[in-house]
N, C-alpha and C. Protein backbone atom coordinates (compact mmCIF):
# COMPACT_ATOMS: atom_id res chain seq x y z
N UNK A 1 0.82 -1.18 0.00
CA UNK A 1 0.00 0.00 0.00
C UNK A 1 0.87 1.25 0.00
N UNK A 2 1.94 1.53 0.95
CA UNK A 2 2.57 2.49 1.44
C UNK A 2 3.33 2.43 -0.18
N UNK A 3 3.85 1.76 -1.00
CA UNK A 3 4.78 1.90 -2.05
C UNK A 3 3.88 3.02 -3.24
N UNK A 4 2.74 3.28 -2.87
CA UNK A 4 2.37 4.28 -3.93
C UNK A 4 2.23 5.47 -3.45
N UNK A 5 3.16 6.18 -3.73
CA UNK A 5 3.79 7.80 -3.45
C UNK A 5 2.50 8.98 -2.84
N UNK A 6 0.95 8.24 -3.53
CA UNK A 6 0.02 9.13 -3.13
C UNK A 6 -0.42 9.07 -1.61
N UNK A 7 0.00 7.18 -1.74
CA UNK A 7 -0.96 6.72 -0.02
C UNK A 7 0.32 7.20 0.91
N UNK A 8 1.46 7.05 0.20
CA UNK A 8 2.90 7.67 1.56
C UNK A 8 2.39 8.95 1.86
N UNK A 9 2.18 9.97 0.78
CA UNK A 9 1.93 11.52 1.65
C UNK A 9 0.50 11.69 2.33
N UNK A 10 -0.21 10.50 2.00
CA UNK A 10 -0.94 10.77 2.98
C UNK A 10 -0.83 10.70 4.22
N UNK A 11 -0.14 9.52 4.34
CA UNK A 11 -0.03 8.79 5.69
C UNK A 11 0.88 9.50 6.18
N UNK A 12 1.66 10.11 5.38
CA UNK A 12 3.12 11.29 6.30
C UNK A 12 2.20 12.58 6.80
N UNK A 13 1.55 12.79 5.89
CA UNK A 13 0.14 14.12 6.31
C UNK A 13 0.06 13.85 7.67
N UNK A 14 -0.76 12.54 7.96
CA UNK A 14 -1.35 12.55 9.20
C UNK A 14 -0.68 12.12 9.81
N UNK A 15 1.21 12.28 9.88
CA UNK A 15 1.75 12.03 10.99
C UNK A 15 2.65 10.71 11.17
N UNK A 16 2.53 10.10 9.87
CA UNK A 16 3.04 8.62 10.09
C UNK A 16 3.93 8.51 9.19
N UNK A 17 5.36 7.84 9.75
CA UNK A 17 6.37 7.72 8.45
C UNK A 17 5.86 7.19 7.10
N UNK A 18 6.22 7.32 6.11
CA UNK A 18 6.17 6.92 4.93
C UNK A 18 6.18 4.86 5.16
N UNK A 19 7.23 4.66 5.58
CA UNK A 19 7.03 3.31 5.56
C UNK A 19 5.98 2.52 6.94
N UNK A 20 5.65 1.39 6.10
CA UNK A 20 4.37 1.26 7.81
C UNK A 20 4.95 1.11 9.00
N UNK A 21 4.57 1.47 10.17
CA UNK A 21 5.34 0.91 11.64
C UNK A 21 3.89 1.00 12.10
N UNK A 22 4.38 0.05 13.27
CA UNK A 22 3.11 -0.25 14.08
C UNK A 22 1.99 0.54 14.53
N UNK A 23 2.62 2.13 14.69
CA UNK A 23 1.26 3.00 15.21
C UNK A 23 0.27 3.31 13.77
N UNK A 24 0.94 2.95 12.61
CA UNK A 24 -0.10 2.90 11.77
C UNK A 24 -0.73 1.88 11.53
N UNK A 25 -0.16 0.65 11.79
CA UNK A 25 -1.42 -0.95 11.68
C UNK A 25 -2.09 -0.44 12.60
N UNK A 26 -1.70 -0.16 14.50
CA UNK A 26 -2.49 0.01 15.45
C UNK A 26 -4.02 1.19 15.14
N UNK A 27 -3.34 1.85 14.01
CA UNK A 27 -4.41 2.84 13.97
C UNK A 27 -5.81 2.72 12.88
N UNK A 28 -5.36 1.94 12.35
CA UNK A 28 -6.09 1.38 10.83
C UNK A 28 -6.68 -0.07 11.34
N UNK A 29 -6.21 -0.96 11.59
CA UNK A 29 -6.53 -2.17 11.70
C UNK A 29 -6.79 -2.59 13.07
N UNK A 30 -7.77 -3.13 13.34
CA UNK A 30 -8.60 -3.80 14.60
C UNK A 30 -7.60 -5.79 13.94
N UNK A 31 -6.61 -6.13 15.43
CA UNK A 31 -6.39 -7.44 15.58
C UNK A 31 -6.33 -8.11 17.13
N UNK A 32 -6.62 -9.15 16.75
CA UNK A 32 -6.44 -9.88 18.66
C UNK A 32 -7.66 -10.27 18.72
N UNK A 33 -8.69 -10.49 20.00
CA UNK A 33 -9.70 -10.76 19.81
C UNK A 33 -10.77 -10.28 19.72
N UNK A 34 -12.07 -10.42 20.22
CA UNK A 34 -13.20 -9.89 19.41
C UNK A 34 -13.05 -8.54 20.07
N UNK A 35 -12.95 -8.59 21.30
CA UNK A 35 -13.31 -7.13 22.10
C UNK A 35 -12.22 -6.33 21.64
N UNK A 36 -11.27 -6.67 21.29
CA UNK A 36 -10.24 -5.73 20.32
C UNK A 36 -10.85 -5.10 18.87
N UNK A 37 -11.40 -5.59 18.37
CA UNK A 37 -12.40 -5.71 17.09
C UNK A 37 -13.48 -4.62 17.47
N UNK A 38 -14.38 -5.01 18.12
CA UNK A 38 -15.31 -3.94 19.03
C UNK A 38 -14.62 -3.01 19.40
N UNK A 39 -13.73 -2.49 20.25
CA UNK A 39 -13.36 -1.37 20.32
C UNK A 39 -12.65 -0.45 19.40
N UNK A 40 -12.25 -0.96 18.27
CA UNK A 40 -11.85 -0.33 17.31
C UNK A 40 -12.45 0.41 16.36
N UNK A 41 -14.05 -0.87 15.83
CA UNK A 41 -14.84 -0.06 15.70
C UNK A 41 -15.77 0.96 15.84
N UNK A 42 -15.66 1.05 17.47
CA UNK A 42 -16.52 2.34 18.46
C UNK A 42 -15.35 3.04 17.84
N UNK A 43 -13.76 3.27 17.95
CA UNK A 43 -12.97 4.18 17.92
C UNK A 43 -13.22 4.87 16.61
N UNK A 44 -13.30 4.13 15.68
CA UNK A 44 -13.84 4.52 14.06
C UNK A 44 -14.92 5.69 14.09
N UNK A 45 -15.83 4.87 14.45
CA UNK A 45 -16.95 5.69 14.39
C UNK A 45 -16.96 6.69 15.31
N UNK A 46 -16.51 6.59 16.26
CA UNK A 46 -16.34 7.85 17.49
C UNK A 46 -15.72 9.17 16.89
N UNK A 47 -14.63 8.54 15.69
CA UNK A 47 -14.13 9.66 15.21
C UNK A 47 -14.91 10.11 13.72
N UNK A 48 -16.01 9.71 13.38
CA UNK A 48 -16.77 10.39 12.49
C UNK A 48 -16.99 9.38 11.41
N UNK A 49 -16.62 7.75 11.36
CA UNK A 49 -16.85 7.19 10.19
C UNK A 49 -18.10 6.94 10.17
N UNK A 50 -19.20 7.00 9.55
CA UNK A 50 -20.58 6.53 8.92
C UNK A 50 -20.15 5.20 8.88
N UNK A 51 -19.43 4.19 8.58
CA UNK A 51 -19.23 3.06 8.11
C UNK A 51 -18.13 2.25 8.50
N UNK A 52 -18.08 0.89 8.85
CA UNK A 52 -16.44 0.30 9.02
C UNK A 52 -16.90 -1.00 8.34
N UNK A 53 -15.74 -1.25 7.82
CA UNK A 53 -15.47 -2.89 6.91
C UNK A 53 -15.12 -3.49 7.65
N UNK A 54 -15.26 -4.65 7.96
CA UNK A 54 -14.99 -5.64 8.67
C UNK A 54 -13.97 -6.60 7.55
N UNK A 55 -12.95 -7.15 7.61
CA UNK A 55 -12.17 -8.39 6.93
C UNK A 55 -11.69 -9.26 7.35
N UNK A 56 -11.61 -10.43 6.93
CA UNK A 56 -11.29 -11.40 7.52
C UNK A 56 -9.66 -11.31 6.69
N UNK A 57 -8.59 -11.95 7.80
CA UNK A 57 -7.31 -11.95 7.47
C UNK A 57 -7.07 -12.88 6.46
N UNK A 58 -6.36 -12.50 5.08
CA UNK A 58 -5.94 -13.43 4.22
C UNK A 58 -5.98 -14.85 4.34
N UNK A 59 -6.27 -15.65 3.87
CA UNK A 59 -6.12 -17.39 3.65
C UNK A 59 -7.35 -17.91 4.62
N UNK A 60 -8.01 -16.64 5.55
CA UNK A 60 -8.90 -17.75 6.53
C UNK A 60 -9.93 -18.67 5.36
N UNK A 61 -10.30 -19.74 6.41
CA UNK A 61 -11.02 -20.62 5.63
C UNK A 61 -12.43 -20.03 5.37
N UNK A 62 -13.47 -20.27 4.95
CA UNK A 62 -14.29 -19.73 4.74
C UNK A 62 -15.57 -19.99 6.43
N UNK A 63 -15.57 -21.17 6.21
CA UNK A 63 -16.16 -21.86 7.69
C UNK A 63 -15.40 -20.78 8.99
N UNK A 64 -14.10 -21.29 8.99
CA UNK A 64 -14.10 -20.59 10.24
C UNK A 64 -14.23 -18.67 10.07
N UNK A 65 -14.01 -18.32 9.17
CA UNK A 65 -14.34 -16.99 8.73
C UNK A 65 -16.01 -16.49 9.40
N UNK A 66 -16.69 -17.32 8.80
CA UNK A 66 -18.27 -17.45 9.36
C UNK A 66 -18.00 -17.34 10.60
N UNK A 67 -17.38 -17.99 11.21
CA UNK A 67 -17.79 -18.25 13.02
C UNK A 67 -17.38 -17.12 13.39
N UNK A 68 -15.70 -16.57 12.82
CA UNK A 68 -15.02 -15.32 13.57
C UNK A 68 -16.22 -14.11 13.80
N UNK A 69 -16.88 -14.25 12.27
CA UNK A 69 -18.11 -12.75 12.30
C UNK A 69 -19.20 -13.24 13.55
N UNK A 70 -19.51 -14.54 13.31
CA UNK A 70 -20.57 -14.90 14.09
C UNK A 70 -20.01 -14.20 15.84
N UNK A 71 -18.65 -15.06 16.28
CA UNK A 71 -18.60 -14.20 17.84
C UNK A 71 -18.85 -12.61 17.74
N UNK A 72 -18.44 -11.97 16.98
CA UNK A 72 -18.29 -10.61 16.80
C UNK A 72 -19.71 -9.80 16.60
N UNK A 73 -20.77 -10.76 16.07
CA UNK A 73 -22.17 -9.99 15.50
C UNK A 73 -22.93 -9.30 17.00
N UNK A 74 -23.12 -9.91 18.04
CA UNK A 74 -23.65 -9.39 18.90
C UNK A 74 -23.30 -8.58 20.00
N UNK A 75 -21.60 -8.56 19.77
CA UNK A 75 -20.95 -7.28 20.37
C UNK A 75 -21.14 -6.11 19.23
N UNK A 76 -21.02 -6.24 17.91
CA UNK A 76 -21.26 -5.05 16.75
C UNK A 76 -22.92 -4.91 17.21
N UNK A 77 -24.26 -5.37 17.22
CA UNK A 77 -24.71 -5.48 16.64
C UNK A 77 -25.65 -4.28 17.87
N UNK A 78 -24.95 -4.31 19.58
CA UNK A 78 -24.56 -3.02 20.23
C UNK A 78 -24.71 -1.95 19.53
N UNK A 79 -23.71 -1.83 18.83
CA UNK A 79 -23.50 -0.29 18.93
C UNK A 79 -24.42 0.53 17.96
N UNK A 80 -25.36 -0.47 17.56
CA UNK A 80 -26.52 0.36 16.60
C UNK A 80 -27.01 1.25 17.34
């Protein structure tokens, strides 16, 4: 992502080296478990998003993909 010159000045805009380091995964990406997930997305939206994507991490299987959303639906399903 960071290798295209437009997304680096952005991310230098708001403060973050050009190449990724952790306070930019920490700031973009919800990982660990669900209540990590949940609070990331309150943090999102707290700061003005209308919307958050949810993804499942590369290669998951599809089955257990299902279940990960499934723990997660009724802590999200809160913050309506």
């Amino acid at each position: 992502m960071l290798g295209n010159p437009s997304y680096a000045a952005t991310v230098s805009r708001l403060g973050y080296a050009a190449e990724a380091d952790d306070r930019l995964v920490d700031a973009l990406f919800a990982h660990s478990g669900p209540e990590s997930v949940v609070a990331k997305v309150r943090e999102h939206l707290a700061a003005g998003a209308d919307h958050v994507t949810l993804l499942l991490s590369i290669g998951t299987e599809f089955a257990a993909g299902i279940e990960q959303l499934e723990r997660l639906a009724p802590a999200l399903a809160e913050l309506e």
